[in-house]
N, C-alpha and C. Protein backbone atom coordinates (compact mmCIF):
# COMPACT_ATOMS: atom_id res chain seq x y z
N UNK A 1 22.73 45.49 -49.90
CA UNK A 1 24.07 45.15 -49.54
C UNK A 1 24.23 44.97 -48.04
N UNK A 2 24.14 46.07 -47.15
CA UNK A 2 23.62 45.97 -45.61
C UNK A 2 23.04 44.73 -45.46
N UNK A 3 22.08 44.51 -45.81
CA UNK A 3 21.42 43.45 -45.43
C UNK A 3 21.58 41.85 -45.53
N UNK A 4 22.80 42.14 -46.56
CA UNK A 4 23.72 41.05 -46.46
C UNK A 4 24.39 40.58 -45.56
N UNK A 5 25.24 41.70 -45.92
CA UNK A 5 26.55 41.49 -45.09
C UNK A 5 25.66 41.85 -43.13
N UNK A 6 24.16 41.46 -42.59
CA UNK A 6 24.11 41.41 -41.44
C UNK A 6 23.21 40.01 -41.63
N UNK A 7 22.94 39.40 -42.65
CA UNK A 7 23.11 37.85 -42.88
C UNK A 7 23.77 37.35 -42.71
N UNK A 8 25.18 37.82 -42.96
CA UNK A 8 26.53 36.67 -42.18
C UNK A 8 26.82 37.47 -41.22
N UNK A 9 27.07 38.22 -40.48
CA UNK A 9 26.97 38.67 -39.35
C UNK A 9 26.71 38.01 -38.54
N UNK A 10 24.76 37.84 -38.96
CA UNK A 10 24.33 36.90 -37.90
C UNK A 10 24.24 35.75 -38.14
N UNK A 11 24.29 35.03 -39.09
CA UNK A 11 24.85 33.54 -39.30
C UNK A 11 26.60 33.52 -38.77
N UNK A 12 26.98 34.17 -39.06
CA UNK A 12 28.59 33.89 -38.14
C UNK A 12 28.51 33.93 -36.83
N UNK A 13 27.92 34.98 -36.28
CA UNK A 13 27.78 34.70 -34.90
C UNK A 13 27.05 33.42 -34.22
N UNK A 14 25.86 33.06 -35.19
CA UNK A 14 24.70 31.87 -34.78
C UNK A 14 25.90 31.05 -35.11
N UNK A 15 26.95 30.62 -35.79
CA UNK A 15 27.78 29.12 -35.98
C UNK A 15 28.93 29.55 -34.58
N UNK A 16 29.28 30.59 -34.23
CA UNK A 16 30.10 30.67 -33.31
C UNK A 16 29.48 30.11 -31.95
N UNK A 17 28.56 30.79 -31.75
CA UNK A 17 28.02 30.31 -30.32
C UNK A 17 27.81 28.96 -30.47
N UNK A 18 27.34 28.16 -31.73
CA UNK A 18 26.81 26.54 -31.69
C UNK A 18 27.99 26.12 -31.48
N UNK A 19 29.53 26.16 -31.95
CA UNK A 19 30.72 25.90 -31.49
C UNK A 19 31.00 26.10 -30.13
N UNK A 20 30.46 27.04 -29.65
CA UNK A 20 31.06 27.29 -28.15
C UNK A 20 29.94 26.25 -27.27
N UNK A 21 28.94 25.97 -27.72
CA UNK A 21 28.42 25.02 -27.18
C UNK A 21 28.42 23.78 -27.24
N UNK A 22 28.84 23.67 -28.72
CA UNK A 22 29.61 21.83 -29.12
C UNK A 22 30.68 21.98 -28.49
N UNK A 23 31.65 23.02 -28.01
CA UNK A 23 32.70 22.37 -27.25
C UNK A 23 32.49 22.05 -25.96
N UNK A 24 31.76 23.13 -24.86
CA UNK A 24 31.60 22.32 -24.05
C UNK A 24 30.85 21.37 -24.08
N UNK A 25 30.00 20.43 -24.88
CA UNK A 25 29.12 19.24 -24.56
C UNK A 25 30.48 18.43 -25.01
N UNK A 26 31.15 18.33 -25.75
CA UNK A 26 32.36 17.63 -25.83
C UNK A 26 33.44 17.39 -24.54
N UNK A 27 33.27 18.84 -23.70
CA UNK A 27 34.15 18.75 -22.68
C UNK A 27 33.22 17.81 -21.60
N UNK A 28 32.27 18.39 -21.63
CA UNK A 28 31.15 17.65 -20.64
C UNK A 28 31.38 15.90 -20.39
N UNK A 29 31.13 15.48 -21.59
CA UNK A 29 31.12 14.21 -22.60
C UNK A 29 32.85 13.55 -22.08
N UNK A 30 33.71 14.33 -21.82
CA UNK A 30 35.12 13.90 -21.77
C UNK A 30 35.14 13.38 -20.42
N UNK A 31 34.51 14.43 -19.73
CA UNK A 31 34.42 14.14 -18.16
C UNK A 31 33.75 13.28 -17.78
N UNK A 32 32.35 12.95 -17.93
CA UNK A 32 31.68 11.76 -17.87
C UNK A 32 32.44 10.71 -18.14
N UNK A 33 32.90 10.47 -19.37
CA UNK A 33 33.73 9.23 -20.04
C UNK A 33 34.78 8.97 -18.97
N UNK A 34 35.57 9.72 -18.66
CA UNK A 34 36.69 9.40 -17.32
C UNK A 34 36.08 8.94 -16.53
N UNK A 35 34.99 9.66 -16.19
CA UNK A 35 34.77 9.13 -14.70
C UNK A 35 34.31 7.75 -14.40
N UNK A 36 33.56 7.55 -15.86
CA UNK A 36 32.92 6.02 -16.12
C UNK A 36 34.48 5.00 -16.30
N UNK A 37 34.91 5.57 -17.06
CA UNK A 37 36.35 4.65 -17.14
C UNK A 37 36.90 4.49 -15.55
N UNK A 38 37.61 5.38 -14.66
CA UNK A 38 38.42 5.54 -13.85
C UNK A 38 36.90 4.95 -12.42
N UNK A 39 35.80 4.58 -12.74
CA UNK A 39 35.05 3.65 -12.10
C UNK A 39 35.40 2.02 -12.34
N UNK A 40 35.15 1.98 -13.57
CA UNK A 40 34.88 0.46 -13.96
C UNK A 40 36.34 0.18 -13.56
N UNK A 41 37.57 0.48 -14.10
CA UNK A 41 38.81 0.26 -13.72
C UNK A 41 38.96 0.08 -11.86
N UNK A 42 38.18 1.00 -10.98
CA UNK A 42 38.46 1.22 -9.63
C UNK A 42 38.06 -0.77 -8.77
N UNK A 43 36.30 -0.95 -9.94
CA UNK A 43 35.79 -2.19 -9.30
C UNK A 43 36.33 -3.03 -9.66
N UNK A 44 37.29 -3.16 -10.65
CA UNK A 44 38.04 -4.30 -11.04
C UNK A 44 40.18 -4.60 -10.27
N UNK A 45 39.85 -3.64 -9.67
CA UNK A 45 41.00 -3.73 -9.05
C UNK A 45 42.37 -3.85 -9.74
N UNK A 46 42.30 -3.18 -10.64
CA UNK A 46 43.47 -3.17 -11.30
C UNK A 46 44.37 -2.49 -10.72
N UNK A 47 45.66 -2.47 -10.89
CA UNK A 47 47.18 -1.69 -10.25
C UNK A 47 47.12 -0.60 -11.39
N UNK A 48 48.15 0.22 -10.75
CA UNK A 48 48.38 1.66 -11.58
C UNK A 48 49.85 0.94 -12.32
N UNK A 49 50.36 1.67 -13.04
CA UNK A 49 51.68 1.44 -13.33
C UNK A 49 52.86 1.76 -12.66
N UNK A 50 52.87 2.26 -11.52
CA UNK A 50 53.79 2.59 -10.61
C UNK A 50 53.88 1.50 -9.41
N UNK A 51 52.71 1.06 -8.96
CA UNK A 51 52.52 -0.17 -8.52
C UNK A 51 52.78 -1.23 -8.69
N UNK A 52 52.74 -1.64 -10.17
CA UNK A 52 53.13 -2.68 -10.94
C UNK A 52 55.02 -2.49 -10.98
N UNK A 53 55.22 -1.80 -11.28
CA UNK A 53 56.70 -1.24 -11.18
C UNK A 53 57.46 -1.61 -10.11
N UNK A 54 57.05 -1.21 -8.61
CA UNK A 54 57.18 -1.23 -7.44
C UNK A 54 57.55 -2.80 -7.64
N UNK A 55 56.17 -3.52 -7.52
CA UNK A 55 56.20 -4.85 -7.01
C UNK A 55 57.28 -5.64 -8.08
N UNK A 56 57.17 -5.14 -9.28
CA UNK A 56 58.19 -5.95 -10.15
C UNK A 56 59.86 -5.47 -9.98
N UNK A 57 59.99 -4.42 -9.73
CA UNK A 57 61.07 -3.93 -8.45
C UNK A 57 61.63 -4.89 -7.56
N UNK A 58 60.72 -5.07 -6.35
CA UNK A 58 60.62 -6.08 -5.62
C UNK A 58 60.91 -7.25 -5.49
N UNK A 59 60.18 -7.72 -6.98
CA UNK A 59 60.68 -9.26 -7.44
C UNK A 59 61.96 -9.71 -8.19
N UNK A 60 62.31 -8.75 -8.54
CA UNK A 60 63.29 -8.64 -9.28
C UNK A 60 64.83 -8.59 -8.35
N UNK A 61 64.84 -7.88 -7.47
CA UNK A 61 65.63 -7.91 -6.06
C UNK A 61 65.34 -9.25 -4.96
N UNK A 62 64.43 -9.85 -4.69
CA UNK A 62 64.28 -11.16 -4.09
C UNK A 62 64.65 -11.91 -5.28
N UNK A 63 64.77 -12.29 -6.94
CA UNK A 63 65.46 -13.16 -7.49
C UNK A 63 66.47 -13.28 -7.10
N UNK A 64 67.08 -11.66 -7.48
CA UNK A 64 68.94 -11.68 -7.52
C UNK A 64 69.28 -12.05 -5.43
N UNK A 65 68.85 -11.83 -4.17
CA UNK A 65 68.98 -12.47 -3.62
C UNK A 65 68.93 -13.91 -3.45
N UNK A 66 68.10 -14.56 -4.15
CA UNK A 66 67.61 -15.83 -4.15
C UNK A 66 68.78 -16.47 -4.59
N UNK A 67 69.40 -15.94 -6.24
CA UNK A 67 70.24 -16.88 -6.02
C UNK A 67 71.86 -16.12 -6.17
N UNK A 68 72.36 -15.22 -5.22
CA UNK A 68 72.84 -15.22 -4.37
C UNK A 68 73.25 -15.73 -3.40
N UNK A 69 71.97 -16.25 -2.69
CA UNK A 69 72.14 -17.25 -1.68
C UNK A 69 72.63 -18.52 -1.79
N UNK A 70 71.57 -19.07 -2.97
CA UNK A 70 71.83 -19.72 -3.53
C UNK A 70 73.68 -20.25 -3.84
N UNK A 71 73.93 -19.55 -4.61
CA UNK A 71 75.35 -19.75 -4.76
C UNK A 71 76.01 -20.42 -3.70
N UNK A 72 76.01 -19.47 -2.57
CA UNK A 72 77.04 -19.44 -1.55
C UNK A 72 76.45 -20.61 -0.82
N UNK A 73 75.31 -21.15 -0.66
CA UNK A 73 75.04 -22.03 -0.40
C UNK A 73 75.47 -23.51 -1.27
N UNK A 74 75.64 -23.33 -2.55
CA UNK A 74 75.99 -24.32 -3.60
C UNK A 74 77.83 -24.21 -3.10
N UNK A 75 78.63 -23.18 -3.12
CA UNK A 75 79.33 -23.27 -2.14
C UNK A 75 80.21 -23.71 -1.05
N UNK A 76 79.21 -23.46 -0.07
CA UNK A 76 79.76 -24.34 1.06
C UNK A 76 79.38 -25.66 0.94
N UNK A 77 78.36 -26.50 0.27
CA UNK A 77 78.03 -27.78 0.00
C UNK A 77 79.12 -27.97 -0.65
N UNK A 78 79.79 -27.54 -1.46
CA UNK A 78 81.15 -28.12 -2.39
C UNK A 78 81.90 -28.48 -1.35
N UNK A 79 82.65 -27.50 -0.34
CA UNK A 79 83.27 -26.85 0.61
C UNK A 79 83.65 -28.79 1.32
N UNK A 80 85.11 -29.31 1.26
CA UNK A 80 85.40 -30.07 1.97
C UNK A 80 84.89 -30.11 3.28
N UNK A 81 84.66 -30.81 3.88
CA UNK A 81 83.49 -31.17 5.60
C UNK A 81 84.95 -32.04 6.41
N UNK A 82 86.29 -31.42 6.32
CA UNK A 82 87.21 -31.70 7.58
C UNK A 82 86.51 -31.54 8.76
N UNK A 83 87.06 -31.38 10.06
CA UNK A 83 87.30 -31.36 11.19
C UNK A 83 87.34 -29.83 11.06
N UNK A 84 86.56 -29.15 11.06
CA UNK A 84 86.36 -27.19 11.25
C UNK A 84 86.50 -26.84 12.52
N UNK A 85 86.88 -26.16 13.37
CA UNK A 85 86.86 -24.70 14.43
C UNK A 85 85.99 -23.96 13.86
N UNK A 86 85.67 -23.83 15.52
CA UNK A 86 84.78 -21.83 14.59
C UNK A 86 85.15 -21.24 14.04
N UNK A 87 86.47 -21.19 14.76
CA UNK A 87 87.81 -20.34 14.01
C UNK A 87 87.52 -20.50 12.48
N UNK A 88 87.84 -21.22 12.07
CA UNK A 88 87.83 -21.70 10.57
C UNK A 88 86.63 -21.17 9.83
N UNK A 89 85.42 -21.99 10.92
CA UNK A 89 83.93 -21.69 9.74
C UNK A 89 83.64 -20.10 9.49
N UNK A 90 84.70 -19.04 10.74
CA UNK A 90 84.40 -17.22 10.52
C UNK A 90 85.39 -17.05 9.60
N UNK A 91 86.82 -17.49 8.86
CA UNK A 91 87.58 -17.18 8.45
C UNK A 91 87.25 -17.80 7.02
């Protein structure tokens, strides 16, 4: 009976430690994989998503100026061309 029950004993312990060692080669394995990823990604020059954000930010604010301007420029082209003062063209 003893001699059993120190058959799984030590078969439970021998599957525990092979677990504690499949996990770290898994963790190992995780880290490598990033680093290979967060390489190949570095030589290809890709943007992060905050970057991309930023600049589409950016573009998105030079549209709505654009035509903004636009407008007021469409505007004063409407805008009768009398005989103006400065007076007039600040007022």
């Amino acid at each position: 009976m003893t001699g059993q029950n120190k058959f799984f004993d030590d078969m439970s312990r021998m599957m525990t430690n092979a677990m504690g060692v499949a996990q770290g080669a898994r963790s190992e394995a995780e880290t490598a994989f990033n680093s290979w990823i967060d390489r190949w990604l570095a030589e290809r020059n890709l943007v992060t998503r905050e970057e991309f954000d930023a600049v589409r930010d950016m573009a998105i604010k030079a549209r709505t100026e654009n035509a903004e301007l636009k407008a007021r420029l469409d505007a004063l082209d409407a805008a009768p061309r009398g005989n103006s003062t400065p007076s007039d063209a600040q007022g």
